[in-house]
Every structure is written in structure tokens, then in C-alpha cells.
N, C-alpha and C. Protein backbone atom coordinates (compact mmCIF):
# COMPACT_ATOMS: atom_id res chain seq x y z
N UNK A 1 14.40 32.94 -32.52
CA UNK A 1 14.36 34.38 -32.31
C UNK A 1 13.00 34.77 -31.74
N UNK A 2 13.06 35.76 -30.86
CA UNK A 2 11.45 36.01 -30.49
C UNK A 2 11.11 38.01 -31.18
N UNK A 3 10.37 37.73 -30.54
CA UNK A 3 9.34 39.09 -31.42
C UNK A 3 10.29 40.29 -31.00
N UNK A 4 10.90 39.83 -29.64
CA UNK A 4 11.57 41.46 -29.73
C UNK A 4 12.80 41.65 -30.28
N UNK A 5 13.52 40.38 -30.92
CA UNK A 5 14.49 40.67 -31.72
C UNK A 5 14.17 41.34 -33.01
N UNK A 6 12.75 40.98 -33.76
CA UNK A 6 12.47 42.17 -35.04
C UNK A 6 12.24 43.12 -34.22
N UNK A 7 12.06 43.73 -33.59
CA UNK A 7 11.34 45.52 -33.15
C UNK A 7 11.95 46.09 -33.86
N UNK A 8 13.13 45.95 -34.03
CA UNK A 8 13.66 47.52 -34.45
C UNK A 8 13.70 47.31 -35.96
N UNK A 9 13.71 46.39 -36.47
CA UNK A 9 13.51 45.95 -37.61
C UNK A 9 12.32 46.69 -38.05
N UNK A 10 11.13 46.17 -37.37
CA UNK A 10 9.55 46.14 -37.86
C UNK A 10 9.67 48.13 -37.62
N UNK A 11 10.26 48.73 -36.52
CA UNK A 11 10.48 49.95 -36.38
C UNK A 11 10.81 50.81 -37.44
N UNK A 12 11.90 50.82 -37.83
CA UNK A 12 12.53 51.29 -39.35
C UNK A 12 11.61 50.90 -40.32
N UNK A 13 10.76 49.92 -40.87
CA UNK A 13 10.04 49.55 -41.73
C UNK A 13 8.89 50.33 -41.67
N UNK A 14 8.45 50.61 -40.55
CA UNK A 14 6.75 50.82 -40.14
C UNK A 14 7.29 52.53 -39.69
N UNK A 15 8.11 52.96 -39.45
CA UNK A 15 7.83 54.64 -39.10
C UNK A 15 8.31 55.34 -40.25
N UNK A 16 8.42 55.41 -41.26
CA UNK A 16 7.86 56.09 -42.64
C UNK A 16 6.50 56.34 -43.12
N UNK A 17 6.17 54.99 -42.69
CA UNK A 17 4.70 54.89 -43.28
C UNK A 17 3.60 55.49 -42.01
N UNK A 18 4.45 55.33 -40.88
CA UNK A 18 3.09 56.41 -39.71
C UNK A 18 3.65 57.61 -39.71
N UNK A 19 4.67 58.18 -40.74
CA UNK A 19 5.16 59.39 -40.01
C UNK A 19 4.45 59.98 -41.30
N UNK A 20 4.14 59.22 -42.53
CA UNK A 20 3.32 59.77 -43.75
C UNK A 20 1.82 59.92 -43.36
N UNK A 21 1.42 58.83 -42.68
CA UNK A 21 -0.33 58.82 -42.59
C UNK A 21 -0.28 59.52 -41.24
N UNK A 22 0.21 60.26 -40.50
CA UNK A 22 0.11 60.95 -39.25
C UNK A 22 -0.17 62.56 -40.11
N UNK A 23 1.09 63.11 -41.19
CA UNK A 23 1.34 64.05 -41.52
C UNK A 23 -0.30 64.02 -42.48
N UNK A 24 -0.77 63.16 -43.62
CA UNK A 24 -1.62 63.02 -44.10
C UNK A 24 -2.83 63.29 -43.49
N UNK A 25 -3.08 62.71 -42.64
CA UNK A 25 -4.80 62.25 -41.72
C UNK A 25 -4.86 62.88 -40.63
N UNK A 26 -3.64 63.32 -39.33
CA UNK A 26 -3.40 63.87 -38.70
C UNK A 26 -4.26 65.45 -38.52
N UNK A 27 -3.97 65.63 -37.26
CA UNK A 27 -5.03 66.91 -36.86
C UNK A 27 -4.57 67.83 -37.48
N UNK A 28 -4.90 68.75 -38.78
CA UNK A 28 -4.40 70.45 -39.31
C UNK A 28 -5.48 71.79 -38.65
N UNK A 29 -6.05 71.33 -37.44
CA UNK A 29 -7.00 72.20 -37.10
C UNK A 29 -5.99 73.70 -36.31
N UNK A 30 -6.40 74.41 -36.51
CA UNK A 30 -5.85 75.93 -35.98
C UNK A 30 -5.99 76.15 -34.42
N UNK A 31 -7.58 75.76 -33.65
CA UNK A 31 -8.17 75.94 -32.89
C UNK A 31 -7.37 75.01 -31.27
N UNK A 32 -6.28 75.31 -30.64
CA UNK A 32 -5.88 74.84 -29.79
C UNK A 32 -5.79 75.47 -28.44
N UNK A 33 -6.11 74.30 -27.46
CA UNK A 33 -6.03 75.34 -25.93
C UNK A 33 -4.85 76.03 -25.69
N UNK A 34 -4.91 76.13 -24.21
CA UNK A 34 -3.79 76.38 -23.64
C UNK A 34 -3.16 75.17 -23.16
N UNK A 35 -2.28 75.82 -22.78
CA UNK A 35 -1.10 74.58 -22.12
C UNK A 35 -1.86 74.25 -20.72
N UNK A 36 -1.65 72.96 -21.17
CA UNK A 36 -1.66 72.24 -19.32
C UNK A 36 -0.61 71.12 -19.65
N UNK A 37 -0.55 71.16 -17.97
CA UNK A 37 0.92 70.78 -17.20
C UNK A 37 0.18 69.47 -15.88
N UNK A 38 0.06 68.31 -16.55
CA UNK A 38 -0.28 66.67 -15.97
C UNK A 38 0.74 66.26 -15.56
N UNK A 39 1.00 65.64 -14.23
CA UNK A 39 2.19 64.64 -13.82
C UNK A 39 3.77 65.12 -14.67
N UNK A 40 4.08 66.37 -15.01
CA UNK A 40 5.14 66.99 -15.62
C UNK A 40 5.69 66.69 -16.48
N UNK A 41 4.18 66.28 -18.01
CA UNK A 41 4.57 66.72 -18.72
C UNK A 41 3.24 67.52 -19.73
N UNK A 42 3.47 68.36 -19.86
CA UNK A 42 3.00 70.05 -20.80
C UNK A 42 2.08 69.55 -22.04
N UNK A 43 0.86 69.77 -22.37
CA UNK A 43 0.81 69.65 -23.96
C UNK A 43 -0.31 70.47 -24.28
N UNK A 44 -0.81 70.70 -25.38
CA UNK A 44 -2.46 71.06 -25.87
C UNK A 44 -3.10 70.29 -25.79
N UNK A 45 -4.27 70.80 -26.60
CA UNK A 45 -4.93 69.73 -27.03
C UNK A 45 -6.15 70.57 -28.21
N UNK A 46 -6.19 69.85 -29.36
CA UNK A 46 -7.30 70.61 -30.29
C UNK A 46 -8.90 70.38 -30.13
N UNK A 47 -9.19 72.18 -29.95
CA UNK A 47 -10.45 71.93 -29.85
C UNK A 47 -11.58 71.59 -30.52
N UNK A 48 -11.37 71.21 -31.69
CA UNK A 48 -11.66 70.58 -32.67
C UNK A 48 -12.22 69.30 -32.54
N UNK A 49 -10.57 68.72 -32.30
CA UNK A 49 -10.66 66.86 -32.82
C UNK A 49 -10.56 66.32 -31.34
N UNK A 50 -9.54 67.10 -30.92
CA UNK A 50 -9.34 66.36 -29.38
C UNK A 50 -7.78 65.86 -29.23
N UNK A 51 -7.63 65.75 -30.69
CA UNK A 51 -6.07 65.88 -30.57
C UNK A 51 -5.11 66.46 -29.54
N UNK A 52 -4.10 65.87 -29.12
CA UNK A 52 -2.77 66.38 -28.36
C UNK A 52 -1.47 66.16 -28.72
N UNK A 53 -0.86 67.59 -28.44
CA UNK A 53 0.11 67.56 -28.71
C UNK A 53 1.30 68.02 -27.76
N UNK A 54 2.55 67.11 -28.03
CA UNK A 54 3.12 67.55 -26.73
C UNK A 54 3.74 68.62 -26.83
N UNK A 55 4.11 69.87 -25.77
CA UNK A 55 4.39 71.02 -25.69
C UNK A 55 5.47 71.40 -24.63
N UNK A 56 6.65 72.06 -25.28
CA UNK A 56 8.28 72.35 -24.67
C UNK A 56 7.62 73.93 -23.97
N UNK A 57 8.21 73.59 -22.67
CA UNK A 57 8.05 74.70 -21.77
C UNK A 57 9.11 75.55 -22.23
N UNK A 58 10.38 74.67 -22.41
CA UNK A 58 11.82 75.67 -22.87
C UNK A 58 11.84 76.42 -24.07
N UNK A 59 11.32 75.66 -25.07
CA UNK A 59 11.13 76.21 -26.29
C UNK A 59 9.66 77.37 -26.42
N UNK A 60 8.61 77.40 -25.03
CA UNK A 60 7.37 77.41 -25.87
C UNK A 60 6.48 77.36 -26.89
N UNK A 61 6.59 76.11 -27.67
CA UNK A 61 6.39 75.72 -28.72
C UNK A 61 6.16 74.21 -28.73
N UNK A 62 5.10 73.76 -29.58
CA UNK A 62 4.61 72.60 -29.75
C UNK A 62 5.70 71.48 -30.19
N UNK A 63 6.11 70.63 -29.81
CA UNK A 63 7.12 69.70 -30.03
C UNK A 63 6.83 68.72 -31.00
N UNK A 64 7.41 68.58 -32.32
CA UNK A 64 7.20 67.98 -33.38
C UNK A 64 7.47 66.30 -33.63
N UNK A 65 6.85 65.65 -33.40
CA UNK A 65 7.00 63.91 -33.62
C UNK A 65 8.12 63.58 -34.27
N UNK A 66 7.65 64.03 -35.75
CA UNK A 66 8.68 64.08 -36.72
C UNK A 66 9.11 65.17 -37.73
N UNK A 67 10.31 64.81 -38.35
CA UNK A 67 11.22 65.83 -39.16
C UNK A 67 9.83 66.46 -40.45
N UNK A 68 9.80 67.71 -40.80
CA UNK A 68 8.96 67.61 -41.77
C UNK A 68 9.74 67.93 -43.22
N UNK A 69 9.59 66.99 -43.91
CA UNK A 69 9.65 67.30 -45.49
C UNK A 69 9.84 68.41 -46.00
N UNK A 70 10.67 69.14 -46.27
CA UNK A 70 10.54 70.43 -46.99
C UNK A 70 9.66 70.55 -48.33
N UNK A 71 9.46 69.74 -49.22
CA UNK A 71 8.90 69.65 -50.03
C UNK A 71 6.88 69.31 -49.76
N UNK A 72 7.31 68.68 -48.44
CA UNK A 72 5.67 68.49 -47.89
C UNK A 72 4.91 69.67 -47.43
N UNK A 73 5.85 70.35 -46.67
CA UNK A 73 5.71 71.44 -45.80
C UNK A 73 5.11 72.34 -46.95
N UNK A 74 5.75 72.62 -48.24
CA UNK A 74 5.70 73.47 -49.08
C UNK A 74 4.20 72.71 -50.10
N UNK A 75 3.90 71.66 -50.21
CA UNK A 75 2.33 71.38 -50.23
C UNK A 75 1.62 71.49 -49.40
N UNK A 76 1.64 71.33 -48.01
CA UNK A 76 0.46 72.08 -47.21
C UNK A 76 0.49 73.43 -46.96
N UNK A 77 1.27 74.01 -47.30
CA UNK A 77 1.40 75.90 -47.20
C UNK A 77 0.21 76.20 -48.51
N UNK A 78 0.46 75.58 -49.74
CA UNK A 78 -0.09 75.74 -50.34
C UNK A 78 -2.05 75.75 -50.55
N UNK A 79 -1.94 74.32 -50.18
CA UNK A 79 -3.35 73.89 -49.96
C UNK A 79 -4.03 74.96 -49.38
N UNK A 80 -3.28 75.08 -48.13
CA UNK A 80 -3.96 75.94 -46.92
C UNK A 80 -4.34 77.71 -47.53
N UNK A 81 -3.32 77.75 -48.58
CA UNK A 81 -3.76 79.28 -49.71
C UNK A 81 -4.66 78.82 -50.57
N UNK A 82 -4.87 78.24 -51.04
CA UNK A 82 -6.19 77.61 -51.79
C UNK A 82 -7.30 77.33 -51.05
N UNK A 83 -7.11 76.64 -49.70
CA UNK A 83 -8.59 76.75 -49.52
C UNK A 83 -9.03 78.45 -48.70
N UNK A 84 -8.30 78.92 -48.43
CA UNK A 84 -8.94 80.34 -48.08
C UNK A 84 -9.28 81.08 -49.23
N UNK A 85 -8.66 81.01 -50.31
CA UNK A 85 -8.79 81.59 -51.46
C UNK A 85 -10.19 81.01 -52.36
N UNK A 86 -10.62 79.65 -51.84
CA UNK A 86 -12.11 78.79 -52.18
C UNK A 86 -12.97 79.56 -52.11
């Protein structure tokens, strides 16, 4: 068997765990440009970190990697009232 018969294997195994440490470590900065439009396709970028993100012309709205957690979503809502409230 060669390496590209696991991919999708090693895929399913390994994108839980980057879709946790992306959501974890990942850019939460507020501070983002405007849209620019490279070789056709759209994104930000934070002025912060430097982060990018890709961005739906149809939707106007930042296009999400992955599904978010309802229960996650509802710990960083929180945090984010606590630390203004700091």
C-alpha cells in the first residue's frame, strides 16, 4: 500500500484535532481589512496577526473552515463578556 492509500484515513483522524487547535489558537482578533480580490479569489486579512480569511462575495461574509460547536460557540461568547467586563 503506499501513503496515498491512508490519506483519507490519516484525514478523518487528524481534522478534529486541527479543527480544535485552529478554533483554540486561531486568530479571535476583531481588527480586519477590507476585502481584496487576488487571481479570483476574495479574502481579509487581520490586522493584527496577519491572518486570512477566505471571503464569499455571494454571501458577503467571511467563509467558515469549519462547522462550529454550539456548545463552543457558547464558551467563546462568554469569555469574550468576561474579558470586557475585566
Amino acid at each position: 500500500m503506499s501513503s496515498i492509500d491512508h490519506a483519507p484515513f490519516f484525514d478523518r483522524v487528524t481534522q478534529p484535532l486541527a479543527t480544535a487547535l485552529d478554533y483554540a489558537l486561531g486568530c479571535h482578533h476583531r481588527h480586519l481589512s477590507r476585502v481584496f480580490t487576488l487571481k479570483g479569489k476574495s479574502y481579509k486579512v487581520c490586522c493584527d496577526c496577519g491572518a486570512s480569511f477566505e471571503y464569499s462575495l455571494r454571501t458577503m461574509s467571511i467563509v467558515h473552515r469549519h462547522a462550529r460547536v454550539p456548545s463552543l460557540r457558547r464558551w467563546r461568547a462568554l469569555r469574550r463578556l468576561r474579558a470586557r467586563h475585566a
